[in-house]
Protein backbone atom coordinates (compact mmCIF):
# COMPACT_ATOMS: atom_id res chain seq x y z
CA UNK A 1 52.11 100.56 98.73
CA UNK A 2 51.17 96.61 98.78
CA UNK A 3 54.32 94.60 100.71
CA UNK A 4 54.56 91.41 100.38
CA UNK A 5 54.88 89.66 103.94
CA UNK A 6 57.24 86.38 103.34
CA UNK A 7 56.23 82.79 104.89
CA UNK A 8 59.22 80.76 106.65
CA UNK A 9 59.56 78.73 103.75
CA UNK A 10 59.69 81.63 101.62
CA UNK A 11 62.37 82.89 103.64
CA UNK A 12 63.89 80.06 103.48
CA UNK A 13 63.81 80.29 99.47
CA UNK A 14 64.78 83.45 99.82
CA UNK A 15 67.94 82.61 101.91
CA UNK A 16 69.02 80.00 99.14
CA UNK A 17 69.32 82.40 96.56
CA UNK A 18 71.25 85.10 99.02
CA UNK A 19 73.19 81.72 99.09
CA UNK A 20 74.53 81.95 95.72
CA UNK A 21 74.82 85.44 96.41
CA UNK A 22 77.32 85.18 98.56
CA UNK A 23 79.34 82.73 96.82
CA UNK A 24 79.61 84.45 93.77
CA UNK A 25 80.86 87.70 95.90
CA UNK A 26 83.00 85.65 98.06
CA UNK A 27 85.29 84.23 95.25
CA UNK A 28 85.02 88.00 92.82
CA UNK A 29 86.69 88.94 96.67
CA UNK A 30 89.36 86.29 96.22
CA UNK A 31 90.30 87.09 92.97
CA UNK A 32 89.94 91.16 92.66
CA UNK A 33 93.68 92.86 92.67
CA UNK A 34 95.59 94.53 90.88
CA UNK A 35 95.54 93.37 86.99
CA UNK A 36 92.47 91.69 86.92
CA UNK A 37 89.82 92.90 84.28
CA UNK A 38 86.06 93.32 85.73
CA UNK A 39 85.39 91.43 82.66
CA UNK A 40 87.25 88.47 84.00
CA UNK A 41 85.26 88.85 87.08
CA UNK A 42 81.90 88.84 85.39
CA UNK A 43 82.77 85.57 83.80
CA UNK A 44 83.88 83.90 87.01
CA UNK A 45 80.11 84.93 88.19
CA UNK A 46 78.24 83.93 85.00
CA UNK A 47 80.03 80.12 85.54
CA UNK A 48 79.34 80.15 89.33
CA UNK A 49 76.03 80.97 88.39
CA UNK A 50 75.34 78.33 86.34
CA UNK A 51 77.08 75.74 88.05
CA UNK A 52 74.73 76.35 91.01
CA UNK A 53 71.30 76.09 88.30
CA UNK A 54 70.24 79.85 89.49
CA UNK A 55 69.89 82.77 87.17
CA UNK A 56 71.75 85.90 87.06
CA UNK A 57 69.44 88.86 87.56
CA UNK A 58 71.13 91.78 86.28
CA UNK A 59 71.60 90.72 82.99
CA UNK A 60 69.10 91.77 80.14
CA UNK A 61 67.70 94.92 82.82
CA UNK A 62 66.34 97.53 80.76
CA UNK A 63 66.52 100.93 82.92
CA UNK A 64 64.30 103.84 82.41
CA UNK A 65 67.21 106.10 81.65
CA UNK A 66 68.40 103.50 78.60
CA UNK A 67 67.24 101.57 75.58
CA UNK A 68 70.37 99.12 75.89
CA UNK A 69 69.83 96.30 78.09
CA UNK A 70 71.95 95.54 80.84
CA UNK A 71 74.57 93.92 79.03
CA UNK A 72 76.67 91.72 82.20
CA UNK A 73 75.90 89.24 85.09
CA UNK A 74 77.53 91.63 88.09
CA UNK A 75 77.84 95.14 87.87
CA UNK A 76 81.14 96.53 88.68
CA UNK A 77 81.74 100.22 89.86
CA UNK A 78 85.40 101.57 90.28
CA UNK A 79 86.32 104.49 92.30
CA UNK A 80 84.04 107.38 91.40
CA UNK A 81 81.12 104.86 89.51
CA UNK A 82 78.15 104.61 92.26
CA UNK A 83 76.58 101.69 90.93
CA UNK A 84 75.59 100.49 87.82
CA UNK A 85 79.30 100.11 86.28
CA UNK A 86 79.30 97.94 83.48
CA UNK A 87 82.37 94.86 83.30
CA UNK A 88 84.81 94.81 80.40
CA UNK A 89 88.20 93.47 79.47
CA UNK A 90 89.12 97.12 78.67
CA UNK A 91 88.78 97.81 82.63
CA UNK A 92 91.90 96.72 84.67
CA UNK A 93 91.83 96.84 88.29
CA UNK A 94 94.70 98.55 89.75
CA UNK A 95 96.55 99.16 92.68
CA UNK A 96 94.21 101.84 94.99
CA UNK A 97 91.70 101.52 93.54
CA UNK A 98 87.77 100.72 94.99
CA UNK A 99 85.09 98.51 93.60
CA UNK A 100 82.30 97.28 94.23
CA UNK A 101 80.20 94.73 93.07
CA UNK A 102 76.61 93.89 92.58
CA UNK A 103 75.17 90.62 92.01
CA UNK A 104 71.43 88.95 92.34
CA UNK A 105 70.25 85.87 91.78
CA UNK A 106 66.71 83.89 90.89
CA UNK A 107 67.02 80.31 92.41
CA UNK A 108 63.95 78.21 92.72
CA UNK A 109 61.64 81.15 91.65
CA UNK A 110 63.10 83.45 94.74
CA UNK A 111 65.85 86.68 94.25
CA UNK A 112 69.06 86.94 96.18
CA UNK A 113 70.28 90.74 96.04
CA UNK A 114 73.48 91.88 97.92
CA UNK A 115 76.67 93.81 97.08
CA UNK A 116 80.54 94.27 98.40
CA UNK A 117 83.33 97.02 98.38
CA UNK A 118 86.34 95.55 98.11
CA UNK A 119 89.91 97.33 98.35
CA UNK A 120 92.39 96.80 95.65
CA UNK A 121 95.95 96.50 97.18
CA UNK A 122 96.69 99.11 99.47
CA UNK A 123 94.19 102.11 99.20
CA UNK A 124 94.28 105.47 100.09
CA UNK A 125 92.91 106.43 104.39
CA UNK A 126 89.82 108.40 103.30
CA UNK A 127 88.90 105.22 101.32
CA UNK A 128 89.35 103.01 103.56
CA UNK A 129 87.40 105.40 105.74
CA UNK A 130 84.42 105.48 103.43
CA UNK A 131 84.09 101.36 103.33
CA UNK A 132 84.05 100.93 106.82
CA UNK A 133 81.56 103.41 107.13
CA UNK A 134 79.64 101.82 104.79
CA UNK A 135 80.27 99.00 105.93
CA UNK A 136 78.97 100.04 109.72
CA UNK A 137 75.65 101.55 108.98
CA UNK A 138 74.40 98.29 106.97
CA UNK A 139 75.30 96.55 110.44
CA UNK A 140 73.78 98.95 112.55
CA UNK A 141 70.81 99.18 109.87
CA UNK A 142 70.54 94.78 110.00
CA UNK A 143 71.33 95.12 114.00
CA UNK A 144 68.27 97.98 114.36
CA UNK A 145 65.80 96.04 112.24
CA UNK A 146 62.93 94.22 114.43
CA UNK A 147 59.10 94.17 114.07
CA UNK A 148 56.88 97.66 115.21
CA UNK A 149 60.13 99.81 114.37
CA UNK A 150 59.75 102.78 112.02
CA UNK A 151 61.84 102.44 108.83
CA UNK A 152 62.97 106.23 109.58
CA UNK A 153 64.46 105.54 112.71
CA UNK A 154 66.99 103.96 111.26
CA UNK A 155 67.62 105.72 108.08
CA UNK A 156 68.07 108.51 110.40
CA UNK A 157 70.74 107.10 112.36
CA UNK A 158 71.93 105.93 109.15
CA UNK A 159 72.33 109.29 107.82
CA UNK A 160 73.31 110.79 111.14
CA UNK A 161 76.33 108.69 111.24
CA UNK A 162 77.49 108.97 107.43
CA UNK A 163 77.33 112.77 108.00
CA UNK A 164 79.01 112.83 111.20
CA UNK A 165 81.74 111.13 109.41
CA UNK A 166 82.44 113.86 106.92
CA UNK A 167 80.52 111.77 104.32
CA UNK A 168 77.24 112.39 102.30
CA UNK A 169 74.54 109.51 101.54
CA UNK A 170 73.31 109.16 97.99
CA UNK A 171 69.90 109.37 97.56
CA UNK A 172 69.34 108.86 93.84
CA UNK A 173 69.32 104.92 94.70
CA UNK A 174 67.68 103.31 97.76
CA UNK A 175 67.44 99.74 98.73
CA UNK A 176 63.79 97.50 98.10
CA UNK A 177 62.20 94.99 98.50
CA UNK A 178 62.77 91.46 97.48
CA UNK A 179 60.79 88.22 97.20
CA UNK A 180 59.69 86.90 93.84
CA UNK A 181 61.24 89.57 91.94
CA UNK A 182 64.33 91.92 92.22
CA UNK A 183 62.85 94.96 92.90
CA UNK A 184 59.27 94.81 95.10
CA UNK A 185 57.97 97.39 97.92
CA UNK A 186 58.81 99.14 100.08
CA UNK A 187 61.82 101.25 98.52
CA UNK A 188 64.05 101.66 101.80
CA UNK A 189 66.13 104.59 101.40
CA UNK A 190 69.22 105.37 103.59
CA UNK A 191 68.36 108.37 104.48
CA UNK A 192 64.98 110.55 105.65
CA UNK A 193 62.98 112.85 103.52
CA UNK A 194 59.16 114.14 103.99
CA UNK A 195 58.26 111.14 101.46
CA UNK A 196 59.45 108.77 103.91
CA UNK A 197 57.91 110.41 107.04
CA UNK A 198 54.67 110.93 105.62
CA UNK A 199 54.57 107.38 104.44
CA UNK A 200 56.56 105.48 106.76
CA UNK A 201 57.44 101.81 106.99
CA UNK A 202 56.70 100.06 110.01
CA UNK A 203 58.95 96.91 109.94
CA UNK A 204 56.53 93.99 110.28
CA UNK A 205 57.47 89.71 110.72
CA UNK A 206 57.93 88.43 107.28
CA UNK A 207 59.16 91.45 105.45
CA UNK A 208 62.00 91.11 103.18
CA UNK A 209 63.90 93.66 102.99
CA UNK A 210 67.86 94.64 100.34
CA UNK A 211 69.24 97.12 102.54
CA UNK A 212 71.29 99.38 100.15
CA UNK A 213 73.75 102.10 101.66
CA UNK A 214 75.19 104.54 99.46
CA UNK A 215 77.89 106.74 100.33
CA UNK A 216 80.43 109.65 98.93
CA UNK A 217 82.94 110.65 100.16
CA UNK A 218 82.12 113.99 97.97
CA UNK A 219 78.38 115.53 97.37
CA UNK A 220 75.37 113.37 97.18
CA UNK A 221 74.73 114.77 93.60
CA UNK A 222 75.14 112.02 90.93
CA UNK A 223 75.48 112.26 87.36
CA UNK A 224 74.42 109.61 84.54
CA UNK A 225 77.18 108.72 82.35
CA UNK A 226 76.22 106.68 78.77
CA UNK A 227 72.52 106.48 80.77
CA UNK A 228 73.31 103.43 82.71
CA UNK A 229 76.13 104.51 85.46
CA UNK A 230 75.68 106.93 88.32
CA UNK A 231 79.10 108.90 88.56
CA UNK A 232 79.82 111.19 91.56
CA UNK A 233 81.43 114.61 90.14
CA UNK A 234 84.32 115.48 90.50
């Protein structure tokens, strides 16, 4: 497992791209309620995108499990859809709903990855529940994270918290690496297995890391619907 160890300036490059990153999720934020079409938000991205001279990542992916190419600039996953959900004009936002939304971007030859949950109007307790768990372990994770400090250490108290809360952590998907391209070592998973302890990451100065939490509020099983999105079962 080769990792790439980051120079301030690439850092620096880095943090530029998680710029654009951030815009584009800031203003799909704004402008996700009730009505609006995920294809309507993948547009919004695609021209933010551009405007800003960066290039969307997603788009163009082929996966492993598919011979169609990644067909959008964001992915967008509603309720049940792990990741992976695909934006059309067919799919209306509505009120209750969750979604979340992926987005990276190459600016300057460096990758911004990141993602968001947002609630649509006024959503049911055990969802908000499961976003602001979510939402806590990728703190804790970002608060935990310091040079000499096992990777597993945290995953554990990642996992230990996401279970406590009556919740299950998917581990089909983990987060990466990210530098030059999307996907680079380590893969950082949310979560500890044997693979992990017998090959642990020790965080190091210069590492770049996409922390990626992934939780049901069902079973951690996953199933692939059309090959591209990761459903939880009913």
């Amino acid at each position: 497992m080769a990792i790439t160890l980051r120079s301030r300036r690439e850092i620096e490059l880095i943090r530029r791209a998680g710029a654009v990153v951030a815009d584009v999720l800031s203003k799909l934020k704004e402008i996700a309620e009730p009505g609006v079409t995920t294809g309507r938000l993948n547009s919004v991205a695609s021209q933010i995108t551009a405007d800003a001279g960066a290039e969307a990542l997603f788009k163009g992916v082929r996966s492993p499990l598919s011979r169609i190419p990644f067909p959008a600039c964001v992915c967008t996953s509603v309720n049940e859809q792990v990741v992976h959900g695909i934006p059309s004009e067919t799919v209306v936002l509505r009120d209750g709903d969750i979604l979340s939304i992926d987005f990276g971007a190459r600016l300057d030859g460096y990758c911004g990855d990141s993602a968001v949950t947002i609630a649509i109007g006024k959503v049911s307790e055990n969802k908000r529940k499961l976003i602001d768990v979510t939402k806590h372990v990728l703190d804790m994770a970002i608060e935990k994270s310091a040079p000499a400090v096992k990777w597993s250490r945290i995953a554990a108290e990642m996992q230990n918290y996401v279970e406590s809360a009556g919740f299950s952590v998917v581990k089909d998907f983990v987060g990466h690496g990210i530098g030059k391209k999307m996907h680079e070592e380590p893969r950082v998973p949310n979560f500890v297995s044997d693979e992990l302890l017998t090959c642990d990451i020790i965080l190091t100065e210069g590492m770049v890391l996409a922390v990626e939490p992934m939780i049901n509020a069902g079973g951690n099983i996953i199933k692939a619907e059309a090959k591209i999105i990761g459903i939880t079962p009913p």
